[in-house]
C-alpha atoms as a PDB file:
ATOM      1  CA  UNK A   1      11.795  88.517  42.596  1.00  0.00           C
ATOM      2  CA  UNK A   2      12.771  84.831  43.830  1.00  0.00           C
ATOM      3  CA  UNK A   3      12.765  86.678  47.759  1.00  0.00           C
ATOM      4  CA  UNK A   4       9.490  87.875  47.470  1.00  0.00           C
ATOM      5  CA  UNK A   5       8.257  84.262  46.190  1.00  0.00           C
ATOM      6  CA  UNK A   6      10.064  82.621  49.206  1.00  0.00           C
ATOM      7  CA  UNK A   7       8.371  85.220  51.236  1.00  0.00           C
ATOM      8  CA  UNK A   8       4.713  84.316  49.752  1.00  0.00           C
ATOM      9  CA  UNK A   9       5.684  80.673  50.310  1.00  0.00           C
ATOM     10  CA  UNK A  10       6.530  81.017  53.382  1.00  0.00           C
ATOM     11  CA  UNK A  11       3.452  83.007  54.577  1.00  0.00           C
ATOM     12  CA  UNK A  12       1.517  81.068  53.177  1.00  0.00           C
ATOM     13  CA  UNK A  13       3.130  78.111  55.328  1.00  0.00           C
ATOM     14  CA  UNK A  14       2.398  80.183  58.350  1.00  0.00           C
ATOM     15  CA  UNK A  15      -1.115  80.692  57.478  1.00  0.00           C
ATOM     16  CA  UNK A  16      -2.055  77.399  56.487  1.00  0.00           C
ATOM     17  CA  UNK A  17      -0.487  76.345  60.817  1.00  0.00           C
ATOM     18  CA  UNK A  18      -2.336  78.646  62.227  1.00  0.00           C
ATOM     19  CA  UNK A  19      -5.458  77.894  60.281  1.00  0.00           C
ATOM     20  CA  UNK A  20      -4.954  74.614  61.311  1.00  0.00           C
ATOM     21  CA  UNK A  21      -4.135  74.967  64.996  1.00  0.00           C
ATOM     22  CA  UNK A  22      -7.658  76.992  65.175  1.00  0.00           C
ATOM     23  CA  UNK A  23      -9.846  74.485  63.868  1.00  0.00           C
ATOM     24  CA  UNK A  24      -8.194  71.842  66.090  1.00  0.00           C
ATOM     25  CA  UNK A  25      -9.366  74.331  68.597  1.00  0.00           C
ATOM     26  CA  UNK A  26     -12.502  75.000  67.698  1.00  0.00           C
ATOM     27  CA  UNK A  27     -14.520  72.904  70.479  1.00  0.00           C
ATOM     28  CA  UNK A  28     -12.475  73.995  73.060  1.00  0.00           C
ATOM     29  CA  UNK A  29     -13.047  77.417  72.172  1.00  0.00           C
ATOM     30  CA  UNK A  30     -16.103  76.883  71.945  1.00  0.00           C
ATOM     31  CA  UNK A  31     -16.419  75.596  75.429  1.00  0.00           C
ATOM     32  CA  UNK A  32     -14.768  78.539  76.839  1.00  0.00           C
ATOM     33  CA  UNK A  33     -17.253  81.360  75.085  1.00  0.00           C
ATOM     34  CA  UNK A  34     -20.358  79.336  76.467  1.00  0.00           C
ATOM     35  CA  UNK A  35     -18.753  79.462  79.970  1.00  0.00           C
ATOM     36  CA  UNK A  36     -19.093  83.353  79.628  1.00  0.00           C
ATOM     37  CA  UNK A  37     -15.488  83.918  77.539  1.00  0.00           C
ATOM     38  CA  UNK A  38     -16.033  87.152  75.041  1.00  0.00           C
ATOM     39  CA  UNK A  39     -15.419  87.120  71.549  1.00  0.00           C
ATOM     40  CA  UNK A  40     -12.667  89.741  72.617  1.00  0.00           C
ATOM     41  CA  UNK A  41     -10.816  87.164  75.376  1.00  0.00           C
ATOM     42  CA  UNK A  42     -11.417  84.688  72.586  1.00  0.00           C
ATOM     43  CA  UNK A  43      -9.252  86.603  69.854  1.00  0.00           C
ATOM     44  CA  UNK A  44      -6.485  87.853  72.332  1.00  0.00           C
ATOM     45  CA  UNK A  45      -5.894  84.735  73.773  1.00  0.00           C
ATOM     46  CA  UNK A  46      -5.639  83.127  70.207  1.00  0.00           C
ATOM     47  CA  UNK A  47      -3.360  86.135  68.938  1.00  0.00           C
ATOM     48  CA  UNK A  48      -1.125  85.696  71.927  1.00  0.00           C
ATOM     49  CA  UNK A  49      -0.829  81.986  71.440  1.00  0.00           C
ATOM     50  CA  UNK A  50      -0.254  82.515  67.710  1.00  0.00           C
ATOM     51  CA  UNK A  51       2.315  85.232  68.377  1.00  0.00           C
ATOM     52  CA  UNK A  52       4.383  83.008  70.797  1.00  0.00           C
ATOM     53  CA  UNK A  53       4.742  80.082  68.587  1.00  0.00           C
ATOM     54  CA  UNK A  54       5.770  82.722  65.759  1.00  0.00           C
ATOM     55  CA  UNK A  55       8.347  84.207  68.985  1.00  0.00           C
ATOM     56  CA  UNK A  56       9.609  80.461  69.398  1.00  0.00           C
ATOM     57  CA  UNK A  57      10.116  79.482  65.838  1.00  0.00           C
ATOM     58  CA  UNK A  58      11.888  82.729  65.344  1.00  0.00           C
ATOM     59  CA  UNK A  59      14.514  82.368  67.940  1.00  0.00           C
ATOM     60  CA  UNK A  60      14.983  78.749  67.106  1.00  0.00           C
ATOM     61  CA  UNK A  61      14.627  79.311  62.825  1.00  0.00           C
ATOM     62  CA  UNK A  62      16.541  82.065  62.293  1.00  0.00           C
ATOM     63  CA  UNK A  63      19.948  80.848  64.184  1.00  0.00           C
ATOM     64  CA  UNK A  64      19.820  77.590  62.732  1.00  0.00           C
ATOM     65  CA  UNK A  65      19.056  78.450  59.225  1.00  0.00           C
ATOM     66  CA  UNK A  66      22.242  80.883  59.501  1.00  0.00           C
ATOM     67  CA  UNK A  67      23.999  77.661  60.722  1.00  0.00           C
ATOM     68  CA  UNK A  68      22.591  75.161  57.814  1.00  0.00           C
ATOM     69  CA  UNK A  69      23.376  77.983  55.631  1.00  0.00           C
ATOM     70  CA  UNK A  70      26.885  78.237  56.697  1.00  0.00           C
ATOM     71  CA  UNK A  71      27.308  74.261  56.130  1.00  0.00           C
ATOM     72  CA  UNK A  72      25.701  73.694  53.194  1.00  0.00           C
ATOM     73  CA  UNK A  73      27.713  76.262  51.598  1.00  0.00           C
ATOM     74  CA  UNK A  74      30.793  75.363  53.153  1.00  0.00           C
ATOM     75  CA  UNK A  75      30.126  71.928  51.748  1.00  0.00           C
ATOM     76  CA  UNK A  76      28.378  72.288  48.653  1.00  0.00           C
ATOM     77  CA  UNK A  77      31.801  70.373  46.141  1.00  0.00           C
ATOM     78  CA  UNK A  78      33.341  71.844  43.141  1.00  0.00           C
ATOM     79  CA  UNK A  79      31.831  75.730  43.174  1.00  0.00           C
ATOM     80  CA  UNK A  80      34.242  77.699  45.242  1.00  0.00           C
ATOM     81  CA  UNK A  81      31.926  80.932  47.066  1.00  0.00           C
ATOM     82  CA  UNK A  82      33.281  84.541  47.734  1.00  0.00           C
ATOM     83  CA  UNK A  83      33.500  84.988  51.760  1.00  0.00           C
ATOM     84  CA  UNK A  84      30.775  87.452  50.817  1.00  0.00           C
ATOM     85  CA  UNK A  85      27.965  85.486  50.034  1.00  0.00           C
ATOM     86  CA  UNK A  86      28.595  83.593  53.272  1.00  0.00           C
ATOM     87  CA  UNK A  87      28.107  86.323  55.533  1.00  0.00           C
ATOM     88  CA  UNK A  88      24.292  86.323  55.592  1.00  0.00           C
ATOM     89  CA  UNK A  89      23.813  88.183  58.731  1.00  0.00           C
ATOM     90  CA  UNK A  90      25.933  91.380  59.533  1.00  0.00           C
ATOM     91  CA  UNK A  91      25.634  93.043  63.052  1.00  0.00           C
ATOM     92  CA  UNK A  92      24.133  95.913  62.928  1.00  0.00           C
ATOM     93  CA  UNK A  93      26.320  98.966  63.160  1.00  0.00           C
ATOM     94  CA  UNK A  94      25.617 103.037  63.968  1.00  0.00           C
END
């Protein structure tokens, strides 16, 4: 139950940035559909922008959470963790 919360929270975190990076944007694309830019070049070129900033913070979140993970458990004090609930991330295997 607390994953799918997280998960909520954290789409919700993503919606809210890309909301807000298209109504920064809003004048310019507005500029480009009165040039002659469809409504279709419009929405690809937004989707595609959208998709490689969720590309980027992908390949930068994911390793460094595993890292931060790693440390903060490593150096949480007194509460001693099983080797298990360190290994986040197993390679997948056939």
């Amino acid at each position: 139950m607390f994953t799918v919360l997280l998960t909520v929270v954290a789409a919700l975190g993503v919606f809210n940035t890309v909301l807000l990076n298209i109504r920064e944007r809003r004048r310019d694309l507005g500029m480009l559909k009165s040039i002659g830019m469809t409504p279709r070049q419009v929405t690809v070129m937004t989707v595609s922008s959208v998709a490689a900033l969720g590309m980027a913070g992908g390949l930068l979140g994911i390793p460094l959470g595993i890292v931060a993970h790693r440390l903060v458990v490593d150096h949480v004090g007194v509460v001693s963790f099983p080797e298990s609930m360190k290994q986040v991330w197993h390679s997948p295997s056939r």
